[in-house]
C-alpha atoms as a PDB file:
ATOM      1  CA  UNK A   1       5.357  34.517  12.405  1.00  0.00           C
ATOM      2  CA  UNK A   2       6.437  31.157  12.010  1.00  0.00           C
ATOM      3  CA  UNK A   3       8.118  30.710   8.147  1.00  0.00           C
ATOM      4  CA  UNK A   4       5.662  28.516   5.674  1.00  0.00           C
ATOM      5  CA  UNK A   5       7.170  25.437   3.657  1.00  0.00           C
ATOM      6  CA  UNK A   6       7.770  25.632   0.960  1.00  0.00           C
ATOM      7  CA  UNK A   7       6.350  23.455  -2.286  1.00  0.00           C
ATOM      8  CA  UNK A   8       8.857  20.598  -2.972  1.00  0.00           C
ATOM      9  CA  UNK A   9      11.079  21.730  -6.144  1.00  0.00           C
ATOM     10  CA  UNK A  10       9.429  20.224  -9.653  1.00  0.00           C
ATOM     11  CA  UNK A  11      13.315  18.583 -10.444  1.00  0.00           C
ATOM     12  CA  UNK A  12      12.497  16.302  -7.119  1.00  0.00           C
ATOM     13  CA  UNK A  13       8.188  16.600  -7.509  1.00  0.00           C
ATOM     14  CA  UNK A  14       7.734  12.444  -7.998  1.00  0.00           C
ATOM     15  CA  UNK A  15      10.296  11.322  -5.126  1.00  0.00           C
ATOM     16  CA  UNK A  16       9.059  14.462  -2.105  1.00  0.00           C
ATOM     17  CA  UNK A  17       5.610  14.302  -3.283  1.00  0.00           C
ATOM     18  CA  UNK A  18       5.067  10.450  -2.713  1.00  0.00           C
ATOM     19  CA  UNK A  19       6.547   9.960   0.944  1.00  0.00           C
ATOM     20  CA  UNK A  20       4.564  13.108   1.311  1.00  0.00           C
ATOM     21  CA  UNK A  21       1.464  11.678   0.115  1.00  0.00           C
ATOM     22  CA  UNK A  22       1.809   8.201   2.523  1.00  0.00           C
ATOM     23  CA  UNK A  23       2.389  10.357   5.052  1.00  0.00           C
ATOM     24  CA  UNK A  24      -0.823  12.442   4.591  1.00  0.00           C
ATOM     25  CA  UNK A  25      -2.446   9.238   4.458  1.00  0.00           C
ATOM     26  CA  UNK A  26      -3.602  10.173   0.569  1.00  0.00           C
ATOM     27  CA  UNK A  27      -5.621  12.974   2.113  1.00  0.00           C
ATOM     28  CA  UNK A  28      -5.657  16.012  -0.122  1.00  0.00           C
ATOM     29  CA  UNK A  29      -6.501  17.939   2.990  1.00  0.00           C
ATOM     30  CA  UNK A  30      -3.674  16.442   5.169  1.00  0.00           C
ATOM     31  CA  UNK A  31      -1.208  17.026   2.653  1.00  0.00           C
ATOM     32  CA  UNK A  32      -2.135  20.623   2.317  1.00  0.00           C
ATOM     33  CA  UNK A  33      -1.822  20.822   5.486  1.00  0.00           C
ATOM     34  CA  UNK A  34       1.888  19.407   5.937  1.00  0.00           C
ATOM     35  CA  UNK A  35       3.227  21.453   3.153  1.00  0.00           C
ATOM     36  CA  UNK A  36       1.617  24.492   4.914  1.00  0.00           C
ATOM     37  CA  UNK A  37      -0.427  25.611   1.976  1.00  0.00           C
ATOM     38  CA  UNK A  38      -4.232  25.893   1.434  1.00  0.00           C
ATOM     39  CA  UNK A  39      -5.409  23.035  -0.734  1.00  0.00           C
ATOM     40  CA  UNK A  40      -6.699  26.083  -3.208  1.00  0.00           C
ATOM     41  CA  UNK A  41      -2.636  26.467  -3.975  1.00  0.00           C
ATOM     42  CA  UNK A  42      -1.945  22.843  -3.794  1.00  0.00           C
ATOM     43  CA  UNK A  43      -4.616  22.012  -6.224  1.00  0.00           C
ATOM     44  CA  UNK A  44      -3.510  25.216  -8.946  1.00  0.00           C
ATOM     45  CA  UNK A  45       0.101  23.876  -8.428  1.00  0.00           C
ATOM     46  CA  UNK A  46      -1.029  20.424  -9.459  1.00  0.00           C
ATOM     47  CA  UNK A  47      -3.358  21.610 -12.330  1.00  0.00           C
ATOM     48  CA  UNK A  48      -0.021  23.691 -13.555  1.00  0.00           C
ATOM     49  CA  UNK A  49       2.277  20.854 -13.025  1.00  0.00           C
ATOM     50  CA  UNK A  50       0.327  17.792 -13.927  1.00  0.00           C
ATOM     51  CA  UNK A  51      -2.814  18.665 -15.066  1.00  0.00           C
ATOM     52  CA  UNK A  52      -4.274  16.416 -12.421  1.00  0.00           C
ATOM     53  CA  UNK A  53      -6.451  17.277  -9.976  1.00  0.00           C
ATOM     54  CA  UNK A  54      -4.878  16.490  -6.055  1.00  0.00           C
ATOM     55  CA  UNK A  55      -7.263  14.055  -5.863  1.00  0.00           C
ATOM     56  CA  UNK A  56      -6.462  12.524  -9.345  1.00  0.00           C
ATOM     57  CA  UNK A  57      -3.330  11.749  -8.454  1.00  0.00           C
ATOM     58  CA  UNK A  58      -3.506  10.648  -4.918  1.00  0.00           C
ATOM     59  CA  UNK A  59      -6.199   8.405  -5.514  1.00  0.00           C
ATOM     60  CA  UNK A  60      -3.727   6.591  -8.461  1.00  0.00           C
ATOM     61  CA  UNK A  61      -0.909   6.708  -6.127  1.00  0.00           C
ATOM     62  CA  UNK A  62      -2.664   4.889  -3.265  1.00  0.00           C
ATOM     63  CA  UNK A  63      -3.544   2.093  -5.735  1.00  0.00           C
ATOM     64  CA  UNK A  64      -0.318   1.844  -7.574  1.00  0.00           C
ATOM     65  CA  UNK A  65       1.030   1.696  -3.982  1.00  0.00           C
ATOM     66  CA  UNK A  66      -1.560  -0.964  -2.659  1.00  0.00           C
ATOM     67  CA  UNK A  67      -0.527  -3.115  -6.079  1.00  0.00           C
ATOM     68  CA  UNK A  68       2.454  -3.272  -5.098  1.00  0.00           C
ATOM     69  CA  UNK A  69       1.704  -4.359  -1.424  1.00  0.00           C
ATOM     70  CA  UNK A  70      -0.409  -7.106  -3.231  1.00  0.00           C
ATOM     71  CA  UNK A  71       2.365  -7.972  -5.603  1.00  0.00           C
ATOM     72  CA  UNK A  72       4.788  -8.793  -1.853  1.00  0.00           C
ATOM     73  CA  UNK A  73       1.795 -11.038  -0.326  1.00  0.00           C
ATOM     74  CA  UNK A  74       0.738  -9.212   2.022  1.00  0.00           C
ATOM     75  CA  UNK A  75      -2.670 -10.073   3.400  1.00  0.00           C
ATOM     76  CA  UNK A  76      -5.338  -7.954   1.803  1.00  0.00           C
ATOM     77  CA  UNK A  77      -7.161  -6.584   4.769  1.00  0.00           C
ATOM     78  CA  UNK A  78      -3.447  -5.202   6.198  1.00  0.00           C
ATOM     79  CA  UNK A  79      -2.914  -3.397   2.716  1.00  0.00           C
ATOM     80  CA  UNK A  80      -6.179  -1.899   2.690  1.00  0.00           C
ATOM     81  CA  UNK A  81      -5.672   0.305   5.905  1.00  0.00           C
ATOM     82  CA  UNK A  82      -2.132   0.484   5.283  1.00  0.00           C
ATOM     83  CA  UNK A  83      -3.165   2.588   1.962  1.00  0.00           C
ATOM     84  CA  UNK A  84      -6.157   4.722   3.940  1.00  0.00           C
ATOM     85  CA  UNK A  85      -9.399   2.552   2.910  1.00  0.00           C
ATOM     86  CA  UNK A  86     -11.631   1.988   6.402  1.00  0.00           C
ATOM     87  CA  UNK A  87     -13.607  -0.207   4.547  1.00  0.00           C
ATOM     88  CA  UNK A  88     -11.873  -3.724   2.732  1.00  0.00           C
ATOM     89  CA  UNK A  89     -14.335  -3.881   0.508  1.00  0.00           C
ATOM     90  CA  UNK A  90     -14.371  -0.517  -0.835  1.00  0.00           C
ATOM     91  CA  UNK A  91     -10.451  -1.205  -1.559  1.00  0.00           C
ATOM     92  CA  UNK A  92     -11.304  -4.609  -3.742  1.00  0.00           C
ATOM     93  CA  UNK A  93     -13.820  -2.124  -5.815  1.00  0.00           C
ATOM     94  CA  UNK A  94     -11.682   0.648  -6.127  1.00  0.00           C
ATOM     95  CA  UNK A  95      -8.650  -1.808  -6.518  1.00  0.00           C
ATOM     96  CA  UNK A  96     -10.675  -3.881  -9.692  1.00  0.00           C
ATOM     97  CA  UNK A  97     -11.933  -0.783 -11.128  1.00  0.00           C
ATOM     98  CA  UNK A  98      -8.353   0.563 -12.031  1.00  0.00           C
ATOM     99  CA  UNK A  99      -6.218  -2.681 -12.532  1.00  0.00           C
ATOM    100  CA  UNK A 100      -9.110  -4.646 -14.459  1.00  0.00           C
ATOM    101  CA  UNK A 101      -8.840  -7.840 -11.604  1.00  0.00           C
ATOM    102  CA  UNK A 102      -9.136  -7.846  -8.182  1.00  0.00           C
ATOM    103  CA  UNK A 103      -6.518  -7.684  -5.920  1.00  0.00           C
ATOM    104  CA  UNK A 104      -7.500 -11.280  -4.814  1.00  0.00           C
ATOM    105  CA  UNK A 105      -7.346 -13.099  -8.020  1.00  0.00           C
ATOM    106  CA  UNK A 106      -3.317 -10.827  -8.588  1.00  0.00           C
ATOM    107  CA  UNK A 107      -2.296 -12.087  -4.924  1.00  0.00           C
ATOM    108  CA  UNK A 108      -2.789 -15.692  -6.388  1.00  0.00           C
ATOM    109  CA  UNK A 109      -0.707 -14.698  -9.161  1.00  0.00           C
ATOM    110  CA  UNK A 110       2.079 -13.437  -7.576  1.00  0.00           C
ATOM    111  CA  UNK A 111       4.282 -15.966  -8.533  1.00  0.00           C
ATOM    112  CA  UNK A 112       4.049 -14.718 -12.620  1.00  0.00           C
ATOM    113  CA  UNK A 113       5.783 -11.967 -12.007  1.00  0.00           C
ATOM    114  CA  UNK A 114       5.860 -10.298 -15.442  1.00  0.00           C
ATOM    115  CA  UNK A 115       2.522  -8.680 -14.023  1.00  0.00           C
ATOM    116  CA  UNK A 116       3.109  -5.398 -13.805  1.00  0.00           C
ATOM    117  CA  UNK A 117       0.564  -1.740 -13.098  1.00  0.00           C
ATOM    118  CA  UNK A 118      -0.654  -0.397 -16.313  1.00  0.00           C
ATOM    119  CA  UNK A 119       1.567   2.199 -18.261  1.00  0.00           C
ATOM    120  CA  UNK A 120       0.008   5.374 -17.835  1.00  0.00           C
ATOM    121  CA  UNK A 121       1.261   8.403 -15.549  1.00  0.00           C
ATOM    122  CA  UNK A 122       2.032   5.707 -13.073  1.00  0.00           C
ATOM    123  CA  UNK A 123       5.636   5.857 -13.832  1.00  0.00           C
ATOM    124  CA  UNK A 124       5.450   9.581 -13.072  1.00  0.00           C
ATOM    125  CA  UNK A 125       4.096   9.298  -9.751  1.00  0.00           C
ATOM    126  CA  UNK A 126       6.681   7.154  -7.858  1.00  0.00           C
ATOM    127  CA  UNK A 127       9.521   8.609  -9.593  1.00  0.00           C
ATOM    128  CA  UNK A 128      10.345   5.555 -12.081  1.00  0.00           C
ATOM    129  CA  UNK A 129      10.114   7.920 -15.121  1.00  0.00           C
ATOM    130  CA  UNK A 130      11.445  11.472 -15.425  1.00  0.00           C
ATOM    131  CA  UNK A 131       9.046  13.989 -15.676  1.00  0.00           C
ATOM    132  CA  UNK A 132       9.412  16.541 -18.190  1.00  0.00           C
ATOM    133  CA  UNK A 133       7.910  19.786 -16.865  1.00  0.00           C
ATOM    134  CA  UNK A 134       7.418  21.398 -20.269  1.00  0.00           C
ATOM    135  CA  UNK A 135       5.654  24.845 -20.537  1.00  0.00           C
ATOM    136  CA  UNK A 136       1.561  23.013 -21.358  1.00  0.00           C
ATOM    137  CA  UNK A 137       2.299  21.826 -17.389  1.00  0.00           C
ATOM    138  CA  UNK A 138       1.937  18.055 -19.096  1.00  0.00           C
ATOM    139  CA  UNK A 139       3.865  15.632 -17.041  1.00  0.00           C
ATOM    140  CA  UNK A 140       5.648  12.713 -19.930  1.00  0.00           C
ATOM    141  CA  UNK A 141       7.353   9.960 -18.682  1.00  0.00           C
ATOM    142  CA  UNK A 142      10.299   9.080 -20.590  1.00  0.00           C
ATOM    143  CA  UNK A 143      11.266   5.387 -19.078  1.00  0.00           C
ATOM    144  CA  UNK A 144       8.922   2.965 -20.469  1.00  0.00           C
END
């Protein structure tokens, strides 16, 4: 019986689990899949370590990731099935919804760039924080 992967370590959680969630194509079902667990375990590991949902946090990944593809210049349709949506449109929404402006209107204000994502669990998510994995399975970012 072939051996199962195993979870990526909680010291190295915002660095593994990021390249793993591009590559899954921020599909909580893809992602169970590549770590070889059922998305039952991936979501309890989550709750425990986070207290996110899979979902949660891939859907704030893929737009902190796609804000940062706007903040470069690259066209909007590119970044928009570079990040997973099918549909352009649906990105904008989703895209305006989270950041307040759409990704439009931040593209033409590229140049200012003081703009940063919103402060949040962000940080946490692409590893530019350290994440404190205290005993209430709250994630605190410590770099802002």
């Amino acid at each position: 019986m072939p051996e199962r992967a195993a979870i990526p370590v909680e010291t190295d959680f915002t660095q593994d689990w990021a390249l793993l969630a591009q590559k899954s194509g921020y599909c909580r079902h893809r992602l169970a899949k590549i770590v070889q667990v059922s998305t039952r375990t991936l979501d309890r590991y989550f709750e425990k370590h986070l207290s996110l949902s899979v979902q949660q946090w891939l859907s704030e990944l893929q737009l902190v990731d796609a804000y940062d593809q706007v903040m470069t210049g690259k066209p909007l349709k590119e970044i928009s099935f570079d990040v997973g949506f099918k549909q352009p449109s649906h990105f904008t929404k989703r895209f305006k919804a989270r950041f307040g402006i759409p990704p439009s209107l931040l593209l033409g204000r590229r140049a200012f760039a003081a703009a940063k994502p919103p402060r949040g669990f962000v940080a946490c998510l692409r590893g530019d924080a350290a994440v404190d994995n205290r005993n209430d399975g709250a994630a605190h970012s410590y770099a802002e």
